[in-house]
C-alpha atoms as a PDB file:
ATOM      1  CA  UNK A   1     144.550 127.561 120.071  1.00  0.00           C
ATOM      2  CA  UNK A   2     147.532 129.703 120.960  1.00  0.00           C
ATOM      3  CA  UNK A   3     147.437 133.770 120.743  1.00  0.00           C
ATOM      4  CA  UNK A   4     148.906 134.866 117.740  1.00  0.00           C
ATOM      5  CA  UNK A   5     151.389 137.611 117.004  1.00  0.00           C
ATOM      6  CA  UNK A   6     150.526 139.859 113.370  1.00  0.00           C
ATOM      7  CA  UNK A   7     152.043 142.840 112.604  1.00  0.00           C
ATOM      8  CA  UNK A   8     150.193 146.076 111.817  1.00  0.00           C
ATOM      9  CA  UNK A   9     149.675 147.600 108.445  1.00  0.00           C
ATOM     10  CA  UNK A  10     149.113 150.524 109.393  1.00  0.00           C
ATOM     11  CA  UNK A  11     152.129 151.486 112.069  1.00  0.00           C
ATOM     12  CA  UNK A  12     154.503 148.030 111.651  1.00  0.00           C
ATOM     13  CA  UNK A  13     154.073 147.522 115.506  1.00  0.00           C
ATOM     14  CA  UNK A  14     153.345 144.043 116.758  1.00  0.00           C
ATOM     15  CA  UNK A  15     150.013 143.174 118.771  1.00  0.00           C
ATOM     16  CA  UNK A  16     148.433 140.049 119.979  1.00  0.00           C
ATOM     17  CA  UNK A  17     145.724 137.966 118.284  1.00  0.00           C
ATOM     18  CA  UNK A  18     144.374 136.709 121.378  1.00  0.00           C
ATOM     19  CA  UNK A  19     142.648 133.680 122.055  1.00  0.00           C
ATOM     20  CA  UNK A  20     139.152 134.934 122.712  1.00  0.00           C
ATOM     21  CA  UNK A  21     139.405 137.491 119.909  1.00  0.00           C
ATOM     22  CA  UNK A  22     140.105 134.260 117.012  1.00  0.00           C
ATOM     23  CA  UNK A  23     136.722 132.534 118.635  1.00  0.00           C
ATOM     24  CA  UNK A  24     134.765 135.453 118.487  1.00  0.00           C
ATOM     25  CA  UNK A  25     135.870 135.908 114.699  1.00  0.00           C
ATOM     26  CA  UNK A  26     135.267 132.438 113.756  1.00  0.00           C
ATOM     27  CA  UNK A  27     131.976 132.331 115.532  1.00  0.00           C
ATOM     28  CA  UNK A  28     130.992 136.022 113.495  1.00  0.00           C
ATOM     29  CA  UNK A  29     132.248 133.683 110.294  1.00  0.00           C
ATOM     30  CA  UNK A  30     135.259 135.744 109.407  1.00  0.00           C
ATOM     31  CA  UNK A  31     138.258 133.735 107.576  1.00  0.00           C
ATOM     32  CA  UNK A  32     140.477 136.481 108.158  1.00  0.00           C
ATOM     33  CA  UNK A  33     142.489 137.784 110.774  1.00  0.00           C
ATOM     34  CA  UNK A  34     142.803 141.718 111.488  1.00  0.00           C
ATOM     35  CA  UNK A  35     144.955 143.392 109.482  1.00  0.00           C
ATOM     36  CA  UNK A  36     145.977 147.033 111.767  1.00  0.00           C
ATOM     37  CA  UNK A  37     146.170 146.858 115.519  1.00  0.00           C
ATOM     38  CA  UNK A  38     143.714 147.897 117.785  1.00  0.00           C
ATOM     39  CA  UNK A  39     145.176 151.463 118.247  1.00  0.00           C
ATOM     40  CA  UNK A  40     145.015 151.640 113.822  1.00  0.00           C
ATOM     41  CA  UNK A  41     141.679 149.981 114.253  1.00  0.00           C
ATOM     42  CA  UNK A  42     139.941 153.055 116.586  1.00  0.00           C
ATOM     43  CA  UNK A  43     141.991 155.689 114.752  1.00  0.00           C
ATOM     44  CA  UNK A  44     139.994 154.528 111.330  1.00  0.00           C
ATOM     45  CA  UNK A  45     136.964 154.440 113.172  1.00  0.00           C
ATOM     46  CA  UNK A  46     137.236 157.778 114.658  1.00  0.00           C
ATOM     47  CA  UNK A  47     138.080 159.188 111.397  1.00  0.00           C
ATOM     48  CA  UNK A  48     134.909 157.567 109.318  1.00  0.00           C
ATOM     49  CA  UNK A  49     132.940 158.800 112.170  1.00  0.00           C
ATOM     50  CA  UNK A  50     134.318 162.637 111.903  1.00  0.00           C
ATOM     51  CA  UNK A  51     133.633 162.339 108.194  1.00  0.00           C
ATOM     52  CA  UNK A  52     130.426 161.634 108.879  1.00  0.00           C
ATOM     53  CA  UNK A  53     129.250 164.824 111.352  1.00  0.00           C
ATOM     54  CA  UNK A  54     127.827 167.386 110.384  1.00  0.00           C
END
């Protein structure tokens, strides 16, 4: 298994689907590959978590 190259969502920039990251998904189960790129990824992360504070 080969990395991958997707395309963001989010921004349109390219990232890498890396080897290690498509075994850890298929061990978790998941059938599909990420969508937004890691920078997208920890932006929407941050943002549920400011939401969240109080």
């Amino acid at each position: 298994m080969a990395d991958k190259i997707l395309v963001c969502k989010d921004c349109g920039k390219e990232f890498a689907f890396t080897e290690g990251e498509q075994d850890f998904y298929k061990e978790k189960g998941f059938t599909n590959e990420p969508k937004c790129c890691p920078d997208c990824r920890k932006a929407r992360k941050a943002a549920r978590f400011e939401k969240k504070s109080y």
